[in-house]
N, C-alpha and C. Protein backbone atom coordinates (compact mmCIF):
# COMPACT_ATOMS: atom_id res chain seq x y z
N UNK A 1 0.99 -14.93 -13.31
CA UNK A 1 1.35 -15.25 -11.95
C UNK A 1 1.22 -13.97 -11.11
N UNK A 2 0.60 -13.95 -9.88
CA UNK A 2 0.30 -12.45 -9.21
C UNK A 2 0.75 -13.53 -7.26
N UNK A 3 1.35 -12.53 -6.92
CA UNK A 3 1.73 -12.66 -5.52
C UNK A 3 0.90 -11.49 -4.74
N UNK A 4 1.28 -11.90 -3.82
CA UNK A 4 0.44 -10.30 -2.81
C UNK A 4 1.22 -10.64 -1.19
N UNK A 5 1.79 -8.57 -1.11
CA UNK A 5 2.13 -8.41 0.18
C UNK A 5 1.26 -8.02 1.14
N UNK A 6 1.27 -8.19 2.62
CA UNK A 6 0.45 -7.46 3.24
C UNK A 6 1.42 -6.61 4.33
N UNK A 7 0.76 -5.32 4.65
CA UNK A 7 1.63 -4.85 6.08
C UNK A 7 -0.23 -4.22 6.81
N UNK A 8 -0.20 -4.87 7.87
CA UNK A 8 -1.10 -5.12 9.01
C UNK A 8 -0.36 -4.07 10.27
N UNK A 9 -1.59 -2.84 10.68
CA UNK A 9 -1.30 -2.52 12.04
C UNK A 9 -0.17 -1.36 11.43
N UNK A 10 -0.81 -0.98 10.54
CA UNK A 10 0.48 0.64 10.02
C UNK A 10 -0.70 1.83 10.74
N UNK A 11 0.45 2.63 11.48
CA UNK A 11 0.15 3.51 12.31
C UNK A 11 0.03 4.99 11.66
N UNK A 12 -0.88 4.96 10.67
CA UNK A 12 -1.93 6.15 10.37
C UNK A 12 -3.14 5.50 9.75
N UNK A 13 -4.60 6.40 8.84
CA UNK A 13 -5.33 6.26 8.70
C UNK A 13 -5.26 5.27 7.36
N UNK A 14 -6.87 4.94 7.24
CA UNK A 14 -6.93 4.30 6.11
C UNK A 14 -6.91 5.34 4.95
N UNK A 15 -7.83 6.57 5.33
CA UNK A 15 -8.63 7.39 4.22
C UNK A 15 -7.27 8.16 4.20
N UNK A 16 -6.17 8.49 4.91
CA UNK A 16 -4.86 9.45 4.40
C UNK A 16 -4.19 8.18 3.24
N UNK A 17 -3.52 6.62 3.44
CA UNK A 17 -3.43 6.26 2.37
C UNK A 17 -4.36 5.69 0.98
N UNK A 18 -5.35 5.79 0.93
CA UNK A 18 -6.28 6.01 -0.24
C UNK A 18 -6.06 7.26 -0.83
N UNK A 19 -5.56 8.13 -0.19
CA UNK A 19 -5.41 9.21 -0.72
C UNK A 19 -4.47 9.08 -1.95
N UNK A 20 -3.59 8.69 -1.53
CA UNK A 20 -2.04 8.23 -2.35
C UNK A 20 -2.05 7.04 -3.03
N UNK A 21 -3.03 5.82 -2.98
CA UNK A 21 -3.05 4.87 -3.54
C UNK A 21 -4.34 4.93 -4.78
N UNK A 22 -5.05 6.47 -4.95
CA UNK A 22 -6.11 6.04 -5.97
C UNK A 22 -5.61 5.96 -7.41
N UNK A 23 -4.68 7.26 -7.55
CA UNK A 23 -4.19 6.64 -8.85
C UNK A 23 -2.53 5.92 -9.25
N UNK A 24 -2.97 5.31 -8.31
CA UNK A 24 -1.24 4.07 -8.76
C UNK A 24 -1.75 2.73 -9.13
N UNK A 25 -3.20 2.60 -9.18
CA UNK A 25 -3.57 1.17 -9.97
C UNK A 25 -3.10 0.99 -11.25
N UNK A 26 -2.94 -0.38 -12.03
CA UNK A 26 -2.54 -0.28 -12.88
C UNK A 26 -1.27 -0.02 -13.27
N UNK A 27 -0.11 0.33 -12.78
CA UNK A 27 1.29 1.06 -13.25
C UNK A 27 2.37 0.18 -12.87
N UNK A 28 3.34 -0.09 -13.96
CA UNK A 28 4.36 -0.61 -13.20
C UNK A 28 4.80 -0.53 -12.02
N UNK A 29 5.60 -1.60 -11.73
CA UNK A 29 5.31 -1.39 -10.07
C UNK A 29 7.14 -0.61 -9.54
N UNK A 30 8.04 -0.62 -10.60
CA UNK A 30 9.22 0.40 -10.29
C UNK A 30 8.76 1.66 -10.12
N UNK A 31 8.30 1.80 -11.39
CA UNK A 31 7.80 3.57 -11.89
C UNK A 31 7.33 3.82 -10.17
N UNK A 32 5.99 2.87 -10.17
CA UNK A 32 5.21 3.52 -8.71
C UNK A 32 6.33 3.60 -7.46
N UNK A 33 7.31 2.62 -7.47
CA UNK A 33 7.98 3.02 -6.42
C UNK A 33 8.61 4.29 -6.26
N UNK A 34 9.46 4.34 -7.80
CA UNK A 34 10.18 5.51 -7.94
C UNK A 34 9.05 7.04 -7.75
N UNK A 35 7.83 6.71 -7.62
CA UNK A 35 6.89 7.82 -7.73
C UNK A 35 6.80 8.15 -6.60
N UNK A 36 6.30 7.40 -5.40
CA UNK A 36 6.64 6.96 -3.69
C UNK A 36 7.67 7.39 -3.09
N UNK A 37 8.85 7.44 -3.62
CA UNK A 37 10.21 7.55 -3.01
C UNK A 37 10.21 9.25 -3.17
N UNK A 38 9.54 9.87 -4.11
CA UNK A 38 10.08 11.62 -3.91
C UNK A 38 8.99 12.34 -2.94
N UNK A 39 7.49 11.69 -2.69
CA UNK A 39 6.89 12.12 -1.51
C UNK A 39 7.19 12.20 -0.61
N UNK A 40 6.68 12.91 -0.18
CA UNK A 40 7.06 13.82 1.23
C UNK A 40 6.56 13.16 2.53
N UNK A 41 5.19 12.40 1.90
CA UNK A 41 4.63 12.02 3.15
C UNK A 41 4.41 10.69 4.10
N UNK A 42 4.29 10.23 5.06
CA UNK A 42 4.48 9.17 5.99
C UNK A 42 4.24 7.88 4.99
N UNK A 43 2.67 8.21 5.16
CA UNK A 43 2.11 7.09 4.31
C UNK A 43 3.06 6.73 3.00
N UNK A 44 3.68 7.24 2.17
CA UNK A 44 4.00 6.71 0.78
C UNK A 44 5.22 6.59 1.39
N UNK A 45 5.89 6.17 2.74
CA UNK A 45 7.30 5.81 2.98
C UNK A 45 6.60 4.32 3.67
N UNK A 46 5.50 4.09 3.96
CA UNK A 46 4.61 2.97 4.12
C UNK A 46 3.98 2.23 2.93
N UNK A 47 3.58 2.56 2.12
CA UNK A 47 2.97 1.98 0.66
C UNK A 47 4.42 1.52 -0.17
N UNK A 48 5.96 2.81 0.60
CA UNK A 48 6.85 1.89 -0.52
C UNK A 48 7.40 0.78 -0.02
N UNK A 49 7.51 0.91 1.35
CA UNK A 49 7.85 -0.73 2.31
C UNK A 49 7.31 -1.52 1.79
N UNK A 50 5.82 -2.03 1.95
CA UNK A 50 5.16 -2.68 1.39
C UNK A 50 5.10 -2.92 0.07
N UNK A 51 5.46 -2.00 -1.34
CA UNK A 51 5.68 -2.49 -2.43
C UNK A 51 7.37 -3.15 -2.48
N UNK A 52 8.44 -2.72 -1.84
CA UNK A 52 9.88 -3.41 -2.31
C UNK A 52 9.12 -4.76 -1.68
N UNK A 53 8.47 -5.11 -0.61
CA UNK A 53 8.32 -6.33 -0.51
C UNK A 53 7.56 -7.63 -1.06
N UNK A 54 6.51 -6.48 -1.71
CA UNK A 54 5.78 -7.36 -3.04
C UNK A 54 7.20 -7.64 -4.15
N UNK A 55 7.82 -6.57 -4.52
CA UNK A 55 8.36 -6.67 -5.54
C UNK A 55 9.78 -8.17 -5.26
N UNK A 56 10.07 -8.40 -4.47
CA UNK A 56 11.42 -8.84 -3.76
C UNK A 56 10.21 -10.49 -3.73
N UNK A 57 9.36 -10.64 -3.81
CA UNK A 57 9.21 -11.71 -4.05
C UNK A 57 9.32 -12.44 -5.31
N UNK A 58 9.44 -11.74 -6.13
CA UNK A 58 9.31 -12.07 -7.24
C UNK A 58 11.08 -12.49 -7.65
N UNK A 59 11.54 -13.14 -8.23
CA UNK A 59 13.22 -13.15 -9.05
C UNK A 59 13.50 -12.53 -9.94
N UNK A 60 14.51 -12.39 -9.68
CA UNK A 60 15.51 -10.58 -10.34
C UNK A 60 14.70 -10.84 -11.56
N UNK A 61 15.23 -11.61 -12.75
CA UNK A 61 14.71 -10.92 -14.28
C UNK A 61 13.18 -10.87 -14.47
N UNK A 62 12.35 -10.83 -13.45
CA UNK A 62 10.78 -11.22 -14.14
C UNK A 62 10.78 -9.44 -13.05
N UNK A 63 11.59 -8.55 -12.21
CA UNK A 63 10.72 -7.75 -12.01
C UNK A 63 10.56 -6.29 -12.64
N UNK A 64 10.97 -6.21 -13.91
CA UNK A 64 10.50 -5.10 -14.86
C UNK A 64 9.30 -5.20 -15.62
N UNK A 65 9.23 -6.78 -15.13
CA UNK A 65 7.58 -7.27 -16.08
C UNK A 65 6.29 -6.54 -14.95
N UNK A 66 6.49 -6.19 -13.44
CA UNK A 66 5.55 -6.32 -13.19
C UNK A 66 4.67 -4.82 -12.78
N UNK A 67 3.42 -5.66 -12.92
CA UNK A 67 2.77 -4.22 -12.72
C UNK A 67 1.61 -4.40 -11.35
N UNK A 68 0.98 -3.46 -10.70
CA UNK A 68 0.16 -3.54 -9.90
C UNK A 68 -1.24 -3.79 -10.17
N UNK A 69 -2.06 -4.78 -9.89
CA UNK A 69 -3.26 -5.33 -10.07
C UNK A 69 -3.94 -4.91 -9.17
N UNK A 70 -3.83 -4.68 -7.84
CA UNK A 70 -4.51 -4.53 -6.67
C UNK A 70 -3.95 -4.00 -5.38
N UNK A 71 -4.41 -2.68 -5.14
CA UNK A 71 -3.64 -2.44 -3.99
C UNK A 71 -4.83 -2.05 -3.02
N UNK A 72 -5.24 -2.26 -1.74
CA UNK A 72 -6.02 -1.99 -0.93
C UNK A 72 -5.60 -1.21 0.40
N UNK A 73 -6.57 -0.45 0.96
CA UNK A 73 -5.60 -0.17 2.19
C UNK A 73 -7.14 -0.54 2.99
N UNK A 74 -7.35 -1.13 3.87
CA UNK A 74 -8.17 -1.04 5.12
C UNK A 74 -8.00 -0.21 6.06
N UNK A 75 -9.52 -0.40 7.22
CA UNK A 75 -8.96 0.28 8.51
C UNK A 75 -8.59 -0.88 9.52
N UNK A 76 -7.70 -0.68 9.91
CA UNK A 76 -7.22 -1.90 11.56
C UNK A 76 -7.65 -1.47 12.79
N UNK A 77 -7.77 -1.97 13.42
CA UNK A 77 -8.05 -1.68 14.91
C UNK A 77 -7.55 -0.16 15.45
N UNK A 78 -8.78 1.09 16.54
CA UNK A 78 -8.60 1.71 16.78
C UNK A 78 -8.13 2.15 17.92
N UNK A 79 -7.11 2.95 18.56
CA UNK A 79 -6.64 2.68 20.34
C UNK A 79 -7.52 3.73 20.10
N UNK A 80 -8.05 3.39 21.69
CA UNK A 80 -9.06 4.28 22.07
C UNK A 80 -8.08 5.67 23.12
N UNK A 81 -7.67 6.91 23.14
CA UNK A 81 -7.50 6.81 24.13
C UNK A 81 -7.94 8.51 24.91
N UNK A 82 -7.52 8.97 26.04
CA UNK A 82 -8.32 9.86 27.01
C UNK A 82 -6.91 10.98 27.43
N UNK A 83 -7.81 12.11 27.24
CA UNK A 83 -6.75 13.42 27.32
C UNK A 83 -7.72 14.41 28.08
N UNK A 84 -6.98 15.42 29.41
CA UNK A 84 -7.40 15.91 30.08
C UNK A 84 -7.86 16.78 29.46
N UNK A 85 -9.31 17.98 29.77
CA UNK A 85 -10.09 18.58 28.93
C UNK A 85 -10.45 19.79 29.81
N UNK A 86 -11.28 20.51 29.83
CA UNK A 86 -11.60 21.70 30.51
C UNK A 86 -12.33 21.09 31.03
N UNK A 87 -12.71 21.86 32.42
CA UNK A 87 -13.34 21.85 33.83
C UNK A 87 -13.20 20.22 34.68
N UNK A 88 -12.17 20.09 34.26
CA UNK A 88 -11.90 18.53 34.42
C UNK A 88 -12.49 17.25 34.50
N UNK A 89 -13.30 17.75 32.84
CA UNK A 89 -13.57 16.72 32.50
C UNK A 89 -12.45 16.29 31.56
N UNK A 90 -12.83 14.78 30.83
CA UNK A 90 -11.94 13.61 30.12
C UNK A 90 -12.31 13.77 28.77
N UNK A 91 -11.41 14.29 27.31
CA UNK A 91 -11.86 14.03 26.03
C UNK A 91 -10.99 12.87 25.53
N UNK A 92 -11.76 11.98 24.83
CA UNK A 92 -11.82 11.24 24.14
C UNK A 92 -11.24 11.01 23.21
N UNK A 93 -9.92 10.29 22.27
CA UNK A 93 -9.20 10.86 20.88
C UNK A 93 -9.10 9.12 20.42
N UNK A 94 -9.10 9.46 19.39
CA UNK A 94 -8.39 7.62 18.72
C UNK A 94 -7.39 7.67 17.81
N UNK A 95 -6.48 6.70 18.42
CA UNK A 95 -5.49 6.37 16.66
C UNK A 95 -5.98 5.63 15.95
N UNK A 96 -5.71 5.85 15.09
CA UNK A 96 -6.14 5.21 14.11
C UNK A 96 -4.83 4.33 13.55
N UNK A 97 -5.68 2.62 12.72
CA UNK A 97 -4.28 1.92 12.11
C UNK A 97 -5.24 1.52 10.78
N UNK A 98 -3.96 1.04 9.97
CA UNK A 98 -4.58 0.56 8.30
C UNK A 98 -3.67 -0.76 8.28
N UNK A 99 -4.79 -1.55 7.60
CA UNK A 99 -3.83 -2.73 6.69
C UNK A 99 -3.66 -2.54 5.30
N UNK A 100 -2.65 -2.92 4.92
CA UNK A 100 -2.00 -2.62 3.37
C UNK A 100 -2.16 -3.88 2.51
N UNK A 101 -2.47 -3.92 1.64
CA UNK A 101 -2.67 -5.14 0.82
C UNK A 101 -2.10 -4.64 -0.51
N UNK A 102 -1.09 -5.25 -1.19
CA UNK A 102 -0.50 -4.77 -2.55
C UNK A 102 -0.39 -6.26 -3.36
N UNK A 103 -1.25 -6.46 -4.75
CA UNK A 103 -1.38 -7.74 -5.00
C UNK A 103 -0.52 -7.11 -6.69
N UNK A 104 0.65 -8.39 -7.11
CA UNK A 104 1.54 -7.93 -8.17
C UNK A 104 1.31 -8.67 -9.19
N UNK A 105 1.18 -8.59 -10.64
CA UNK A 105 0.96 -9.46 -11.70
C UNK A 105 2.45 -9.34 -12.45
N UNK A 106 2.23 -10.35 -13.40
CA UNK A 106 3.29 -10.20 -14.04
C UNK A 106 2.47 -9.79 -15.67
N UNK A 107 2.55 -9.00 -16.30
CA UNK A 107 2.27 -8.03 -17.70
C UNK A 107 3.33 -9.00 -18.97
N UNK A 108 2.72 -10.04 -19.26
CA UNK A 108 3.33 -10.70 -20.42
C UNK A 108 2.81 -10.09 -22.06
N UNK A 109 3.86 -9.80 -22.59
CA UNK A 109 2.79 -8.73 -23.88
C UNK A 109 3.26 -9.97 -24.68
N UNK A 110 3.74 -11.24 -25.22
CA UNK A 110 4.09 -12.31 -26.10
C UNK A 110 3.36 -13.16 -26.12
N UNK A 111 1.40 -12.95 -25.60
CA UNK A 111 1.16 -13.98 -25.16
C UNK A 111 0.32 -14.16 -26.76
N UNK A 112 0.14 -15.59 -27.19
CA UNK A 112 -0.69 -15.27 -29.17
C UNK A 112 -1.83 -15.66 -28.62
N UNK A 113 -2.77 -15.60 -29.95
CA UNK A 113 -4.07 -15.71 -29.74
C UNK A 113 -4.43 -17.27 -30.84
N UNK A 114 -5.16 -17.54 -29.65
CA UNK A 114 -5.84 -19.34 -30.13
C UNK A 114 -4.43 -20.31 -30.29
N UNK A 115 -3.43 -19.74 -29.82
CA UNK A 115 -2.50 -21.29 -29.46
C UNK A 115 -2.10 -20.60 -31.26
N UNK A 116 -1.84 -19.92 -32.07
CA UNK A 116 -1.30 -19.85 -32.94
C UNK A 116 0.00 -19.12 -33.09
């Protein structure tokens, strides 16, 4: 059984959280929180929002089973916007936004082979 959270319209880049999401594939998904929670930086106080809320879907005793299958970050829509510049001309800057996609499995190790 795999659920998936999304958080849409998070206010930094895509390529700063890829940074932090390349090697958390695969890993339980506490451990990764608890891994998230001692960083320092914006993004992994954003990747852990988005994982308690993958995780919180799931019911209390099934969530030590689970682990991360898929986590994506996109880019979202860019504000364009305009800052005064020398000789008065106009420079140009953008924010940048990401969508978060965190998809959760559940890691059954009891499963037999051929129904035996």
């Amino acid at each position: 059984m795999e659920k998936t959270a999304k958080s849409k319209y998070l206010r930094t880049s895509a390529k700063k959280l890829r940074i932090l999401i390349n090697n958390l594939k695969g890993q339980k998904a506490v451990l990764m929180l608890q891994k998230l929670e001692l960083q320092s930086q914006k993004g992994a106080e954003l990747i852990a929002g988005t994982l308690k809320s993958a995780i919180n879907l799931f019911e209390e005793p099934l969530r030590e089973k689970l682990t991360v299958k898929n986590i994506m970050a996109d880019q979202g829509p860019v504000f364009k916007r305009w800052r005064a510049g020398s000789r008065g001309a106009a420079k140009k800057y953008s924010k940048k936004t990401a969508h978060l996609h965190i998809t959760l499995e559940i890691k059954d190790k009891t499963k037999t082979k051929n129904g035996k």
